[in-house]
Each structure stands twice: as structure tokens, then as C-alpha cells.
C-alpha atoms as a PDB file:
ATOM      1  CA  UNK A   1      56.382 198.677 151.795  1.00  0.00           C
ATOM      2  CA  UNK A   2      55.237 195.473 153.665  1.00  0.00           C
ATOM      3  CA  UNK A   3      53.275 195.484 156.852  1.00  0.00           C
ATOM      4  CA  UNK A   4      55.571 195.956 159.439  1.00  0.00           C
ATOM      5  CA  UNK A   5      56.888 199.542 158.087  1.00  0.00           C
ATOM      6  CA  UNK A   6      53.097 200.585 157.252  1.00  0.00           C
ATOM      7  CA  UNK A   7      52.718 199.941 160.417  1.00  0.00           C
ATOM      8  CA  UNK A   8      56.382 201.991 161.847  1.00  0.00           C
ATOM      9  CA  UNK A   9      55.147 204.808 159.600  1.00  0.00           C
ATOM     10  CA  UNK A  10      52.078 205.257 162.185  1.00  0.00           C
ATOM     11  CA  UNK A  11      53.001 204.057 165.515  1.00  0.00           C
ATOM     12  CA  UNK A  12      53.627 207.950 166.744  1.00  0.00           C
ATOM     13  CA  UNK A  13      50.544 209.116 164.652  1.00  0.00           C
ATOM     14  CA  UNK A  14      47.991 206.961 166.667  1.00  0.00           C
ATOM     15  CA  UNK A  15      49.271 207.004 169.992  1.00  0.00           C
ATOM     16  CA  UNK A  16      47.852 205.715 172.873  1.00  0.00           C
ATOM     17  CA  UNK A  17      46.679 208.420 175.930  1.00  0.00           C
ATOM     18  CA  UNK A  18      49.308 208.580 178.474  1.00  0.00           C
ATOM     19  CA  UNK A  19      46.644 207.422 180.814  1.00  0.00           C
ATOM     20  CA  UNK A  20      46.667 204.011 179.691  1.00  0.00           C
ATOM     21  CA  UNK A  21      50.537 203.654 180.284  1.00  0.00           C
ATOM     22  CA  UNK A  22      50.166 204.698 183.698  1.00  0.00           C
ATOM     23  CA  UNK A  23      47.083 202.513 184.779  1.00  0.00           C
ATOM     24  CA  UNK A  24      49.157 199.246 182.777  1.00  0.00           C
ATOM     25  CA  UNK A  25      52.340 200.274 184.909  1.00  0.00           C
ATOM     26  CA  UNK A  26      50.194 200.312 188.886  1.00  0.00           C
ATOM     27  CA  UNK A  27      48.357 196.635 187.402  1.00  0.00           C
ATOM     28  CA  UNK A  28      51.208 195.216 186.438  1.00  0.00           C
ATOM     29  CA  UNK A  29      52.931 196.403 190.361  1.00  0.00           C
ATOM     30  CA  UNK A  30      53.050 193.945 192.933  1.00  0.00           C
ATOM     31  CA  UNK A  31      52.469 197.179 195.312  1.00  0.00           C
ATOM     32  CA  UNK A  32      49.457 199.250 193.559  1.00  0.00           C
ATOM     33  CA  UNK A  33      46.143 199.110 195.183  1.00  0.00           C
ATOM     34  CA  UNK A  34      42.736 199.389 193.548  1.00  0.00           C
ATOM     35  CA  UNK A  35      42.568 202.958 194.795  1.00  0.00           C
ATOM     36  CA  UNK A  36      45.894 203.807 193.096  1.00  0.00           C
ATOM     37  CA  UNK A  37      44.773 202.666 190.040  1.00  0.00           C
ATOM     38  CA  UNK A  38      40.881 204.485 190.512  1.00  0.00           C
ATOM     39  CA  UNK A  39      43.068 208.107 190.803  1.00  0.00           C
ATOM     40  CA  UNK A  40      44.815 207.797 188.032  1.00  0.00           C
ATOM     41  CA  UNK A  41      41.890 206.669 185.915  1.00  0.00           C
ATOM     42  CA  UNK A  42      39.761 209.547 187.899  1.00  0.00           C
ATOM     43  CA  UNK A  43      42.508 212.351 186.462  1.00  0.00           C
ATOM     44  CA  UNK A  44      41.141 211.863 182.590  1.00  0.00           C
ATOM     45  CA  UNK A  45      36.952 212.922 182.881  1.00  0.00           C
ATOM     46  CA  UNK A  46      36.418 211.356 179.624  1.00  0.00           C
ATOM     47  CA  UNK A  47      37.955 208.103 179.819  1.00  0.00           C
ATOM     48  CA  UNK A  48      35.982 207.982 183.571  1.00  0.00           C
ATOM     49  CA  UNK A  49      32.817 208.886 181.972  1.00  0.00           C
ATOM     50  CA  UNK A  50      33.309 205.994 178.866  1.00  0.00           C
ATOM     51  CA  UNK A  51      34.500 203.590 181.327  1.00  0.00           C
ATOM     52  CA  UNK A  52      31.362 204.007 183.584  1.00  0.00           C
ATOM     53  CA  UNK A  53      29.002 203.927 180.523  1.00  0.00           C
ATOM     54  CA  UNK A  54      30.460 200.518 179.365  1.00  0.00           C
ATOM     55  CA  UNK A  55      30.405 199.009 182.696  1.00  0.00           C
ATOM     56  CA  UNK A  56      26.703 199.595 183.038  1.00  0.00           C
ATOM     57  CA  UNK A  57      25.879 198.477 179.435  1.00  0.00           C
ATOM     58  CA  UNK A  58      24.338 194.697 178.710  1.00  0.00           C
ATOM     59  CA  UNK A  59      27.652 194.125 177.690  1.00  0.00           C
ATOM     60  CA  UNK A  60      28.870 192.741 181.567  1.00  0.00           C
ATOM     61  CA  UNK A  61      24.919 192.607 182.246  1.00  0.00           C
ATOM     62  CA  UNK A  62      25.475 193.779 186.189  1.00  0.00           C
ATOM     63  CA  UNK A  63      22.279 193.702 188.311  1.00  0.00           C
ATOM     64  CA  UNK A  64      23.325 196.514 189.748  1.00  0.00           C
ATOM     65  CA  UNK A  65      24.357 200.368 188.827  1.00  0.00           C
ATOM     66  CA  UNK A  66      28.219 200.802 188.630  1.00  0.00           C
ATOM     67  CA  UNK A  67      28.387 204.710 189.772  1.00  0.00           C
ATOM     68  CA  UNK A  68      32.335 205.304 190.492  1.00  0.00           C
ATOM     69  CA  UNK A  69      35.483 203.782 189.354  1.00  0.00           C
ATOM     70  CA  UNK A  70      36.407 202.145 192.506  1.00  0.00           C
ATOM     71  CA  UNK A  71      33.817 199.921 192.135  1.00  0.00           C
ATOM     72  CA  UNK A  72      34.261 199.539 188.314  1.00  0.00           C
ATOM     73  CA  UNK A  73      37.129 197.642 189.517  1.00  0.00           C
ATOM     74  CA  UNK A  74      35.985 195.913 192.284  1.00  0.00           C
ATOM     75  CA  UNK A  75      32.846 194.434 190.350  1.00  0.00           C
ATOM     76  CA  UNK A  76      34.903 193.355 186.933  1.00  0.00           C
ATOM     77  CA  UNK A  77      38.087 193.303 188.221  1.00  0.00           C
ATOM     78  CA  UNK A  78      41.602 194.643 186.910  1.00  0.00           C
ATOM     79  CA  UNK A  79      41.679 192.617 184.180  1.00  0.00           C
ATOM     80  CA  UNK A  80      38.272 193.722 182.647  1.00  0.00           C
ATOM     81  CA  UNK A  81      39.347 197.295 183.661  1.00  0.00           C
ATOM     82  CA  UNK A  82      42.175 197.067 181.851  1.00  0.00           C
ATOM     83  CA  UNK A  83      40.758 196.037 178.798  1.00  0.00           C
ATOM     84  CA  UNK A  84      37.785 198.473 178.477  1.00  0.00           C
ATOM     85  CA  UNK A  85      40.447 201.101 178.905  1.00  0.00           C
ATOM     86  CA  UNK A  86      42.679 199.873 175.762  1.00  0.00           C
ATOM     87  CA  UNK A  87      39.966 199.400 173.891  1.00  0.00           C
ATOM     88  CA  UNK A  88      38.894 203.515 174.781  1.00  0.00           C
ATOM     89  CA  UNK A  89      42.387 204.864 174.651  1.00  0.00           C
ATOM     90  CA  UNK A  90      42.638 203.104 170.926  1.00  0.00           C
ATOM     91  CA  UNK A  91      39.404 204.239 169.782  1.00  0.00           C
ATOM     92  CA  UNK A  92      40.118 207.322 170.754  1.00  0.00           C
ATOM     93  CA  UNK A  93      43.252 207.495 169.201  1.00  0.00           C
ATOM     94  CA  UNK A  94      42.041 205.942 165.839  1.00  0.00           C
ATOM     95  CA  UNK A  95      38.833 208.974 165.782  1.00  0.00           C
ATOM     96  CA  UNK A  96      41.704 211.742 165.233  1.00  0.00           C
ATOM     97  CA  UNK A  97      42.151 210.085 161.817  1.00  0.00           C
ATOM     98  CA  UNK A  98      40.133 212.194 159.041  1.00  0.00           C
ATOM     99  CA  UNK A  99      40.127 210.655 156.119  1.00  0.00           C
ATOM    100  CA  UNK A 100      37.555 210.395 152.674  1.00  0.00           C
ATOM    101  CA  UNK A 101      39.818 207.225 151.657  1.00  0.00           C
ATOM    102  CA  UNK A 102      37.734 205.158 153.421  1.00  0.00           C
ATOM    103  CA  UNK A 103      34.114 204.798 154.114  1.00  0.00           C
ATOM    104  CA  UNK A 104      34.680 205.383 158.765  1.00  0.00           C
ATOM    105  CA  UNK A 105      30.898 204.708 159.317  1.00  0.00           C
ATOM    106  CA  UNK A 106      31.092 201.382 157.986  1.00  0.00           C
ATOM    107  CA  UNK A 107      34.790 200.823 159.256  1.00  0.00           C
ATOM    108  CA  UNK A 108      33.329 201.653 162.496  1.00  0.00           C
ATOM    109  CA  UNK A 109      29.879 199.866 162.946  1.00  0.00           C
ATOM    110  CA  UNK A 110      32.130 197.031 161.465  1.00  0.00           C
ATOM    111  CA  UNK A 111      34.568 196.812 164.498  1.00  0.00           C
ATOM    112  CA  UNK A 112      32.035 197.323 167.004  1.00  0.00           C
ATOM    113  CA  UNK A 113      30.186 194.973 165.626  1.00  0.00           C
ATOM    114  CA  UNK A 114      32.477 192.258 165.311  1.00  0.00           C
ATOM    115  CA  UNK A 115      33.429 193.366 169.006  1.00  0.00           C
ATOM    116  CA  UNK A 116      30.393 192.511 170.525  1.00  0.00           C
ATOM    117  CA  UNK A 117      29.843 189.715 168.610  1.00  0.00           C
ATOM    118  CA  UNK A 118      33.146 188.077 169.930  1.00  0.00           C
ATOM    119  CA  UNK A 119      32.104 189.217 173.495  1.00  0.00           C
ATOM    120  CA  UNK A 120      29.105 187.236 173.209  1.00  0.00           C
ATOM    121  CA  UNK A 121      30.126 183.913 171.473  1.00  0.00           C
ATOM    122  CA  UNK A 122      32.688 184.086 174.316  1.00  0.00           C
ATOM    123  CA  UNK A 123      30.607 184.915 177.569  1.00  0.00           C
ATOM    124  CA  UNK A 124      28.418 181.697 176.003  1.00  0.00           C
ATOM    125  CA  UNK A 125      31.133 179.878 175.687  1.00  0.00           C
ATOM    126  CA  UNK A 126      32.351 180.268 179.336  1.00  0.00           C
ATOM    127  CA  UNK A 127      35.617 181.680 178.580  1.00  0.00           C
ATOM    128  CA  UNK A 128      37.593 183.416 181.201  1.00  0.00           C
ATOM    129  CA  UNK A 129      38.155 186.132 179.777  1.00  0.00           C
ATOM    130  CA  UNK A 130      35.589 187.114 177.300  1.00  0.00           C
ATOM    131  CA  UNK A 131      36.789 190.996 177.088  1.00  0.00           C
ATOM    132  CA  UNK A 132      39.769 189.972 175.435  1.00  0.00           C
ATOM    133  CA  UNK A 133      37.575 188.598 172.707  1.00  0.00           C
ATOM    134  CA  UNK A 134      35.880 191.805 172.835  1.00  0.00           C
ATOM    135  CA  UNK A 135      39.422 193.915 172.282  1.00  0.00           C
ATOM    136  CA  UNK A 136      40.352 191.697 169.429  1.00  0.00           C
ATOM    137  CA  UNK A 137      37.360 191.994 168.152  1.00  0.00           C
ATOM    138  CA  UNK A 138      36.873 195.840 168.099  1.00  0.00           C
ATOM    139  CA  UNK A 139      40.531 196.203 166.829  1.00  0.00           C
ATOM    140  CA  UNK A 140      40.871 193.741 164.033  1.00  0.00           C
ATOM    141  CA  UNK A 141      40.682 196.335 161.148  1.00  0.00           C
ATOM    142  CA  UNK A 142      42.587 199.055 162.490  1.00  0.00           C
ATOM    143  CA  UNK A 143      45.226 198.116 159.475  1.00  0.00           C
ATOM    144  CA  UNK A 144      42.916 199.745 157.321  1.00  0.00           C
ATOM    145  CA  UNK A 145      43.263 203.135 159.103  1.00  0.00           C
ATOM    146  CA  UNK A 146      47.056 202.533 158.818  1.00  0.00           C
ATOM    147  CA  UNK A 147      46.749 202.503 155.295  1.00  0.00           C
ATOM    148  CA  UNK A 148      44.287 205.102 154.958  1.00  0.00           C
ATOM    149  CA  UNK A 149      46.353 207.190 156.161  1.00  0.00           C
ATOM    150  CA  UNK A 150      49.549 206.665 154.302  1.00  0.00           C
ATOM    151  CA  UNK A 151      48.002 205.519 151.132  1.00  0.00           C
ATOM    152  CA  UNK A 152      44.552 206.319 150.257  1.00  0.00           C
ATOM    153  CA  UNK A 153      44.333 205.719 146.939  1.00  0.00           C
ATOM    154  CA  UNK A 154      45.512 201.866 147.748  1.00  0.00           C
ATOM    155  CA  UNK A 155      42.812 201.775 151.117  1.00  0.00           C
ATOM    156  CA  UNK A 156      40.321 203.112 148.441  1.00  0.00           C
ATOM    157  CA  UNK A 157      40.752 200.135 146.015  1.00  0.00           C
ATOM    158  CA  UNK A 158      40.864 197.503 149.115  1.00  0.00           C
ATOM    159  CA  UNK A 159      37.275 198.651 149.531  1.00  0.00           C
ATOM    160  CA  UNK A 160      36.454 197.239 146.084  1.00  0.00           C
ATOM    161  CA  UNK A 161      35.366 193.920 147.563  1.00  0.00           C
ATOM    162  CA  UNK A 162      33.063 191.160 145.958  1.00  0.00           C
ATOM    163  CA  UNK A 163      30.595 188.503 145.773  1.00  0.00           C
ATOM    164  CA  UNK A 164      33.755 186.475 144.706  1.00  0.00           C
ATOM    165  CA  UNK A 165      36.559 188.115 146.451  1.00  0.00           C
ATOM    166  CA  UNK A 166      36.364 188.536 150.298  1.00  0.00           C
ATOM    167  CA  UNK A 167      38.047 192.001 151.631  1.00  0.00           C
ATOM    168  CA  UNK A 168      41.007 189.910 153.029  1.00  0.00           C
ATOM    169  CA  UNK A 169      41.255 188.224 149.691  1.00  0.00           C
ATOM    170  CA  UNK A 170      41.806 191.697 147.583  1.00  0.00           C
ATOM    171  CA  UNK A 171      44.139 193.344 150.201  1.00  0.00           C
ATOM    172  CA  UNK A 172      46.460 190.214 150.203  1.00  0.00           C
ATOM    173  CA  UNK A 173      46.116 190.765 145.956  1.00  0.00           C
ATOM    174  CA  UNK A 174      46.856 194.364 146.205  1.00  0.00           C
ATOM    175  CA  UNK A 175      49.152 194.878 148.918  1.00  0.00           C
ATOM    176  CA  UNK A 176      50.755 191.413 149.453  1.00  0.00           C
ATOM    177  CA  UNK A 177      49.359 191.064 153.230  1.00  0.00           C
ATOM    178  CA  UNK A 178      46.287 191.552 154.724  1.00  0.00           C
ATOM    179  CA  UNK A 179      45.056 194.006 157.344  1.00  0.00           C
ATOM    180  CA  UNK A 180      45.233 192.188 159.946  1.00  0.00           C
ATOM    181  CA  UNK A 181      48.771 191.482 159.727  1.00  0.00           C
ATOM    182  CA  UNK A 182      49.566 195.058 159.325  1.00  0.00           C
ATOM    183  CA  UNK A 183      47.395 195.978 162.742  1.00  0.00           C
ATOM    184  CA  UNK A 184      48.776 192.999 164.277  1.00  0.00           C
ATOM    185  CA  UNK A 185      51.992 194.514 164.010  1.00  0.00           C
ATOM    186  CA  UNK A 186      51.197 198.028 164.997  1.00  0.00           C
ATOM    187  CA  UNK A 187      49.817 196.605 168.305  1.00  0.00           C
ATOM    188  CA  UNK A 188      53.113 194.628 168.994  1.00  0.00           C
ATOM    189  CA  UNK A 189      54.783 197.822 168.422  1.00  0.00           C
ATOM    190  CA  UNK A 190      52.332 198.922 170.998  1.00  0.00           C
ATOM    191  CA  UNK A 191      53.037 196.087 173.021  1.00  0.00           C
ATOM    192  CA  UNK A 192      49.972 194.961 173.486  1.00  0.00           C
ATOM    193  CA  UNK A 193      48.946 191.453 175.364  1.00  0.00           C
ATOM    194  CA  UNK A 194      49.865 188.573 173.201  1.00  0.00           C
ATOM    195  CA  UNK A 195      45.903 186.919 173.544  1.00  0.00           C
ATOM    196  CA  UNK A 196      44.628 190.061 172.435  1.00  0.00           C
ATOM    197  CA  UNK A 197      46.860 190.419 169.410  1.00  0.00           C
ATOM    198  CA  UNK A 198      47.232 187.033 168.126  1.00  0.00           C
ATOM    199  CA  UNK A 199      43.647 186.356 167.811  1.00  0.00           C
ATOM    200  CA  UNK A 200      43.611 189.499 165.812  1.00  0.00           C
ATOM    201  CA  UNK A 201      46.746 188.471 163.149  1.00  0.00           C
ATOM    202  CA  UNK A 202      44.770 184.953 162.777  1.00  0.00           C
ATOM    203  CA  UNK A 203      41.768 185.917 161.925  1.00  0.00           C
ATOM    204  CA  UNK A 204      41.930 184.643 158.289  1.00  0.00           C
ATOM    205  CA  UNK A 205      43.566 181.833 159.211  1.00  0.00           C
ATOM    206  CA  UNK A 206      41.308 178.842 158.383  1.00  0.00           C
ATOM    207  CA  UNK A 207      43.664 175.901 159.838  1.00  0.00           C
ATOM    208  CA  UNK A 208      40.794 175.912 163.177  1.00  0.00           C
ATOM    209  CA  UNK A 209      42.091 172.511 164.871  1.00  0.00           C
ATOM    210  CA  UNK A 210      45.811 174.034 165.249  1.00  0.00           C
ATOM    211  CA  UNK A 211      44.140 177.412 167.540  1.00  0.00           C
ATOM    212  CA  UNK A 212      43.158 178.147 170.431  1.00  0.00           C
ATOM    213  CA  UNK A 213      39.028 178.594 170.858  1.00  0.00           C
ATOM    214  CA  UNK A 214      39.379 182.141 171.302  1.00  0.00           C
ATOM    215  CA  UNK A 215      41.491 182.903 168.290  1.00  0.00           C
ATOM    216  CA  UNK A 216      38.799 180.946 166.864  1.00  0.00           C
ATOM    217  CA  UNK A 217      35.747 182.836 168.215  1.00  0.00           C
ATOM    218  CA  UNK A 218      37.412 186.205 167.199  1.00  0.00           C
ATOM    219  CA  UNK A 219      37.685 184.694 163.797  1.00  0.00           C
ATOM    220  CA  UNK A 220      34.068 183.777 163.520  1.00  0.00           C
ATOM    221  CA  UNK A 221      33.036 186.977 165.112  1.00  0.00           C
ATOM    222  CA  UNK A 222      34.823 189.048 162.624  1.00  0.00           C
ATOM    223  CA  UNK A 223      32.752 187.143 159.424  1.00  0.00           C
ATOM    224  CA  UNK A 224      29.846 187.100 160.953  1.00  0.00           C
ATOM    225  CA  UNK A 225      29.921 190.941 161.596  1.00  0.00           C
ATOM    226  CA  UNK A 226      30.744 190.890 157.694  1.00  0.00           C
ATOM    227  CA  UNK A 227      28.111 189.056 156.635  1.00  0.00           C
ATOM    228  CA  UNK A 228      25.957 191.626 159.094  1.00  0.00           C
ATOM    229  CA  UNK A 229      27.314 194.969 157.348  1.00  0.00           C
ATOM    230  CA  UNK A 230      26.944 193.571 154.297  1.00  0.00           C
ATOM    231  CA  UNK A 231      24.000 191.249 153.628  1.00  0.00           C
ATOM    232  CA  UNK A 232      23.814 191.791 149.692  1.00  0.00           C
ATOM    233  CA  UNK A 233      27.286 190.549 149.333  1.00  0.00           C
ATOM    234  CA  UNK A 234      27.536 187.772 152.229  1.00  0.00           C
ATOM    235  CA  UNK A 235      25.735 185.403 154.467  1.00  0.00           C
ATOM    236  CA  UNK A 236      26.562 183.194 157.545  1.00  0.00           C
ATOM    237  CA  UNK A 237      26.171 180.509 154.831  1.00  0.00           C
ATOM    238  CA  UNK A 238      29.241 181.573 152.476  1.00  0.00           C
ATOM    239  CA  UNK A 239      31.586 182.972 155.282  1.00  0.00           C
ATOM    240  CA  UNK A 240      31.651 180.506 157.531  1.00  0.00           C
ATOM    241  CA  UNK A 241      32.542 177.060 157.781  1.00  0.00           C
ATOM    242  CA  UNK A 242      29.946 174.641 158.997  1.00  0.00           C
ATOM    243  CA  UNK A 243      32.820 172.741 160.756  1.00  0.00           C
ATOM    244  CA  UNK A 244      34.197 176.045 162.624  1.00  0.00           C
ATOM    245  CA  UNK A 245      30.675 176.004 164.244  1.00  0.00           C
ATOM    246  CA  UNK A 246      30.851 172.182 165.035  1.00  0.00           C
ATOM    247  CA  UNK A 247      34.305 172.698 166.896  1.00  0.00           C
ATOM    248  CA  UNK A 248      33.014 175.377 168.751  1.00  0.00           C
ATOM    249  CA  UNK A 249      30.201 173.262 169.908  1.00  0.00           C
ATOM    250  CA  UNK A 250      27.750 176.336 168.868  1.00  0.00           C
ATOM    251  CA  UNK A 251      24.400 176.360 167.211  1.00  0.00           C
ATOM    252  CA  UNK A 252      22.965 178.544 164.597  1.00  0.00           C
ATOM    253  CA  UNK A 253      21.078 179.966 166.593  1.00  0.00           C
ATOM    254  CA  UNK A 254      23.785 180.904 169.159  1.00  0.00           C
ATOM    255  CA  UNK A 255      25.475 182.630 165.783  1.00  0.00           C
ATOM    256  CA  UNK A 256      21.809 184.592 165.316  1.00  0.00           C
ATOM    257  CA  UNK A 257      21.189 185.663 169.143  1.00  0.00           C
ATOM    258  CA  UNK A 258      24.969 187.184 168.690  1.00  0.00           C
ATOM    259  CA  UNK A 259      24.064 188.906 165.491  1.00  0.00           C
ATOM    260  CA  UNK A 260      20.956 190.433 167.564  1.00  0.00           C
ATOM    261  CA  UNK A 261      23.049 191.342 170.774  1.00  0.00           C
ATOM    262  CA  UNK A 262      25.415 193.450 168.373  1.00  0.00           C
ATOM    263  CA  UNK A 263      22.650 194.675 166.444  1.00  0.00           C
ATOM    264  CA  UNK A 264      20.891 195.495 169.870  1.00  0.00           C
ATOM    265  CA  UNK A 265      23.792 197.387 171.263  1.00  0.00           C
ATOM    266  CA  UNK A 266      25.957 198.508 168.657  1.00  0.00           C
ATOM    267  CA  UNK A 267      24.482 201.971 168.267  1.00  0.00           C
ATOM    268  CA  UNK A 268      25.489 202.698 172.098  1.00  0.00           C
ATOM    269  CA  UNK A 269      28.690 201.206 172.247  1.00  0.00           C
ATOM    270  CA  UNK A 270      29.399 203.510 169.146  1.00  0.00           C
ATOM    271  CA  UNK A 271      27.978 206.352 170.414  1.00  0.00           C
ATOM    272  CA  UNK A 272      30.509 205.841 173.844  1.00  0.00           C
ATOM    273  CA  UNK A 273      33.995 204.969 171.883  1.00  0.00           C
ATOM    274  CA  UNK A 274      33.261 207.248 168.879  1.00  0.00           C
ATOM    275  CA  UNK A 275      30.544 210.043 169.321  1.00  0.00           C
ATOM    276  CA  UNK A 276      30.853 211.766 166.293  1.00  0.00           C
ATOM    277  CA  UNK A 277      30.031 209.026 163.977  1.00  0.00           C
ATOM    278  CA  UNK A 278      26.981 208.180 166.207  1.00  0.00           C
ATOM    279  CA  UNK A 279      25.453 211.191 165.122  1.00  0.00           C
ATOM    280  CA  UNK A 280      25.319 209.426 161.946  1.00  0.00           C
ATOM    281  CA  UNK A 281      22.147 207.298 162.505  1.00  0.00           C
END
């Protein structure tokens, strides 16, 4: 199969809350107010209760408490809203999977990591809209719970990685494609945001002056949280590209205080989009 059925196989299996639909159908009407969209978001208690717990978190770093949804939306806006809510709805999707093809606490910590990592590279960078970064980031190996699910003995043997061949390296050897083209394509079959997915299918794409700074952040972010789950395989030294870091006009130690931030907060953000792995540590 190639990437595109893997990812047809699946689309019904990890479906997004109806929730979700509903709050992108009132931001994308020209005649939905903020209070429209707060009721509908108010009907599901546990998205509420995530989306309040991320908005107060040093991820959006807000001087002041965010205690209801209205103002959730008034202080980051639609947009941001929007965002933290795909990024719940998929999680919580993706945490029905049970699976022992695949190692979930590292899968996990992984995504988060590389999510927050993104987040931060693109706050510091002054990008508009750094949750987007964040999104990409958290989502950019869900192709490996696509094939966990359909083949496990193949998702098994993608988690053989080495010194000498990176995880992107062996899927494209085994399966012909890498994960990130088979997620890319479950999210366009989700129809999600172009900037949100095609930062996500580029990741491993290491032609930086032809993309866009944020498809280029999301790619750094991803390697660097690599490098961070796995230290006695990898280092910020053989994943990434000195001149990546020059075109981003970053330092190494703008690449460290991200590592930290994710390190810092990883454990809560895990412990709001997927509780029962938190348990874990």
C-alpha cells in the first residue's frame, strides 16, 4: 500500500470529536460571535477543562488567570482557539489507539516535545502565528499510529533506528515513504489548514532556502526533539545543519533554552492531551 491508502484505511478509525467541526463551521461564519463559539465549546466538559489548562500554561505566558472560555477567546483570539482545540480533539482521538507495536510513551513525549519546541523557536522568532508551529509540531508522527495500527509488525521494525540510519531514513527503506507523508495525508483527508499540514509533510525535506521559515522551524523542532528523546543515538551536532540555524538567524543557545522550555513543560502538557500516559513518570 503507499501512503495515501494507509492513510484511507484510518481516516474513520481516528476521527475527530464532532465538537471541533462545529466550532471550525461558527469561525469560519461571517455571522458567529465569540459567545456562539464559547457555547458550543462549553457543551464538551473535557475539551473546556484542557482548553483552560493550556491557556494558563507558560506556553502563551498570560500575566493573568484565564478562568472561562469567553475569555480564552478574547485573550488569544479565534485563531489560537482554534488551534489548541485541533490539537485536543486529535490527541484525543489518537489515545483510543492501543497498541504494543509501538513504544506510545516515547511516541508521545516525542510529539509533545517537538510541539513545544516549535512553539518556542517560533514565539522567538516573532512569527504570527506561533500555534501553528505548535500543531505541526505535536502532529508530525501521527503516521506512525496509522501504521501501528494496520501493520504492526512493519511499525515495529521502523522503530529499529540507528546511529547511522535516522527513523525517516528506515521508514522510507521499509515502506517506500516516510511518516510524515502518510500523516500529511491523513490530515488533508481531514482537511486540515494547509500551514499546519505542509510544514508537517516537509519536515525531512532538507532543500531550506526553497521554504517558508515556519516549515523550517517545524523541521528543526522535530530533530531537535529527536536528538532530546534520544541522546545516546543523536545530538544537535549530527541532526542539524549548521546552515539551517544560520538562515533562521538563531543561536545555539536559542536551540538549548527551547530544549529546556520543552523539557520544563512537557510533563504537563502530556499530562493535559494524554493523561494516561502521564501516569507514566
Amino acid at each position: 500500500m503507499n501512503a495515501f491508502q494507509y492513510a484511507q484505511n484510518v481516516v474513520e478509525l481516528f476521527s475527530l470529536p464532532d465538537s471541533y467541526f462545529r466550532v471550525r463551521e461558527l469561525l469560519e461564519s461571517d455571522t458567529a460571535d465569540l459567545d456562539d463559539i464559547a457555547d458550543v465549546i462549553l457543551l464538551d466538559p473535557v475539551l473546556t477543562s484542557k482548553l483552560l489548562k493550556l491557556a494558563n500554561s507558560a506556553i502563551y505566558r498570560l500575566p493573568y488567570q484565564v478562568d472561562s472560555v469567553s475569555k480564552a477567546l478574547l485573550v488569544l483570539g479565534k485563531t489560537q482557539v482554534y488551534n489548541l482545540i485541533l490539537s485536543i480533539g486529535i490527541s484525543s482521538a489518537c489515545s483510543q489507539l492501543n497498541t504494543n507495536a509501538i513504544d506510545l510513551d516515547r511516541f508521545w513525549e516525542q510529539s509533545v516535545n517537538a510541539a513545544l519546541i516549535a512553539k518556542y523557536l517560533a514565539t522567538h522568532l516573532g512569527f504570527k502565528h506561533a500555534d501553528k508551529a505548535y500543531v505541526s509540531g505535536l502532529l508530525h508522527n501521527i503516521g506512525e499510529l496509522i501504521l501501528a495500527q494496520q501493520n504492526p509488525e512493519i511499525a515495529t521494525r521502523c522503530q529499529e533506528y540507528t546511529t547511522e540510519i535516522k527513523p525517516w531514513q528506515l521508514q522510507q527503506k521499509i515502506l517506500g515513504f516516510s511518516y510524515a507523508i502518510c500523516g500529511a495525508e491523513l490530515l488533508n483527508l481531514w482537511q486540515l489548514p494547509d500551514p499546519i499540514v505542509e510544514p508537517l509533510a516537509l519536515q525531512h525535506n532538507t532543500h531550506y532556502e526553497a521554504r517558508t521559515p515556519e516549515q523550517l522551524v517545524v523541521h528543526l523542532a522535530v530533530r531537535l526533539a529527536l536528538a532530546n528523546q534520544h541522546p545516546e543515538l543523536y545530538s544537535i551536532k549530527t541532526l542539524v545543519d549548521p546552515f539551517l540555524i544560520e538562515l533562521l538567524e538563531l543561536e545555539q543557545a536559542d536551540l538549548i533554552k527551547a530544549i529546556n522550555f520543552c523539557n520544563t513543560e512537557g510533563l504537563f502538557v502530556l499530562s493535559v492531551l494524554n493523561p494516561r500516559i502521564s501516569t507514566l513518570y
